[in-house]
Protein backbone atom coordinates (compact mmCIF):
# COMPACT_ATOMS: atom_id res chain seq x y z
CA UNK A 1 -17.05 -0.72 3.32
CA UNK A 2 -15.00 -3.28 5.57
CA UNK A 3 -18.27 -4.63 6.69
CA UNK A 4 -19.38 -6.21 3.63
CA UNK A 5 -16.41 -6.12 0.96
CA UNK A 6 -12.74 -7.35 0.81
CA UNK A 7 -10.47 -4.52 1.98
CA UNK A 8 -7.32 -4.49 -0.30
CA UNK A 9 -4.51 -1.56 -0.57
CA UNK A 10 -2.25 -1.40 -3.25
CA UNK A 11 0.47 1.39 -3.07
CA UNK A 12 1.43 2.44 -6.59
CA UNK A 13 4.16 4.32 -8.41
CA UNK A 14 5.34 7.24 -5.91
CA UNK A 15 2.73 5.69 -3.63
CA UNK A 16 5.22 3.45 -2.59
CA UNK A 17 7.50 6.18 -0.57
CA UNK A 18 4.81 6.25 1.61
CA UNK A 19 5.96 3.03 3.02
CA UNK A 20 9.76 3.58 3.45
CA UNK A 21 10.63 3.94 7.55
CA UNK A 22 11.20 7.18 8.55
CA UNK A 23 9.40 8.72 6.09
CA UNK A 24 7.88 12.27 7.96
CA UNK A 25 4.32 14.01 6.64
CA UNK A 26 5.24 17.35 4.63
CA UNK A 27 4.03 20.76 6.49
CA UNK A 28 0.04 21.01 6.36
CA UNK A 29 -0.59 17.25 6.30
CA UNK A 30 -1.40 15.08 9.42
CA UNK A 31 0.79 12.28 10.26
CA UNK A 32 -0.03 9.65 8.19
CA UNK A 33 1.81 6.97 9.49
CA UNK A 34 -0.75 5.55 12.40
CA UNK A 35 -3.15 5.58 9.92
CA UNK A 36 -1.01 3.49 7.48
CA UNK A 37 -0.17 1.14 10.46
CA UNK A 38 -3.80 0.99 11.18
CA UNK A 39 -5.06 -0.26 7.94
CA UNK A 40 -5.52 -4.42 9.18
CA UNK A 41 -7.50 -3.18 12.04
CA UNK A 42 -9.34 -1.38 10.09
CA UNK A 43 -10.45 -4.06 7.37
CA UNK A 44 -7.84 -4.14 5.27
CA UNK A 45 -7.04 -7.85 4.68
CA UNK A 46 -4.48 -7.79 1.81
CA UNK A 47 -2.04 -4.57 1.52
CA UNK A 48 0.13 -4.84 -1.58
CA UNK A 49 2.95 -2.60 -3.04
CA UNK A 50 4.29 -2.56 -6.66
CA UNK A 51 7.38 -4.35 -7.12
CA UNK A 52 8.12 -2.30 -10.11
CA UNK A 53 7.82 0.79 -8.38
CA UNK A 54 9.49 0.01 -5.25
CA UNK A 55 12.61 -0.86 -7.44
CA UNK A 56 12.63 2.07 -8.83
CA UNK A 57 12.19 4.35 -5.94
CA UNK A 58 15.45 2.34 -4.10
CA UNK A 59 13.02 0.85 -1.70
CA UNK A 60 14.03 -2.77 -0.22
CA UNK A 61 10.67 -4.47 0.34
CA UNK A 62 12.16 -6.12 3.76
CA UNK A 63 12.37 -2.63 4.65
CA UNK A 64 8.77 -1.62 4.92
CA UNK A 65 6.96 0.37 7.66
CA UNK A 66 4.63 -2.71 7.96
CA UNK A 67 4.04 -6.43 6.17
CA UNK A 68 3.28 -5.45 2.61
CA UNK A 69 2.98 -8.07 -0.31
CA UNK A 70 5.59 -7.01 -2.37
CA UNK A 71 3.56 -7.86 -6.60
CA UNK A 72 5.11 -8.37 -10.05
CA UNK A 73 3.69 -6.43 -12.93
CA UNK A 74 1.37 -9.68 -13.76
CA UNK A 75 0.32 -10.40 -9.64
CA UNK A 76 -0.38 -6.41 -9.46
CA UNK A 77 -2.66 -7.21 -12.78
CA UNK A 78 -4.46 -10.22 -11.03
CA UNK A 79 -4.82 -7.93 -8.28
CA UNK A 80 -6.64 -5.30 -9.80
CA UNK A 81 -8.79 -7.76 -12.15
CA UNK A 82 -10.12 -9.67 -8.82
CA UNK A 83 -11.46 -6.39 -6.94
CA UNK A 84 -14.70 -5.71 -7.34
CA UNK A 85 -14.14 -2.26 -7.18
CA UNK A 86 -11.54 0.03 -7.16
CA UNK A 87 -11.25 3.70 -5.36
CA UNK A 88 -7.38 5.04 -6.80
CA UNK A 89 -6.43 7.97 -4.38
C-alpha cells in the first residue's frame, strides 16, 4: 500500500493511549511499541492523533512516544475527507 498511496495514521478515541510513554502491551499481545515507532519507515508520511481525545484521556501531546500531529475536531475532519481510503482498526 506504501508503494503507491499516501500512508496516513490517525489514532482515535482510546486509540490515543497507545501513544502515551511507558505504555506496556497487555498479556497475549506482542509489543506493539517498535511497530508504532516504525510506522515512517514503513510509509507512513503523516501520523495524527485526536486532540479531543487526547484531552480527555490526560494525555499531553508533547508527551508522545513519537512526533504525532496533534488535530482539532475540524483538521481531524479535513483529514479523513482528503484520504482516499480509509482502513479503521
Amino acid at each position: 500500500l506504501a508503494f503507491e498511496h499516501e500512508l496516513s495514521v490517525l489514532f482515535a478515541g482510546a486509540g490515543v493511549a497507545l501513544l502515551r510513554p511507558g505504555v506496556q502491551a497487555t498479556t497475549g499481545l506482542r509489543a506493539w511499541t517498535a511497530g508504532l515507532r516504525a510506522l515512517p519507515v514503513h510509509g507512513a508520511n503523516r501520523i495524527g492523533a485526536d486532540a479531543d481525545a487526547l484531552a480527555m484521556h490526560g494525555i499531553d501531546p508533547g508527551t508522545l512516544l513519537m512526533p504525532v500531529q496533534s488535530l482539532s475536531a475540524a483538521a481531524r475532519r479535513q483529514w479523513i475527507a482528503d484520504a482516499d481510503a480509509i482502513l479503521p482498526f
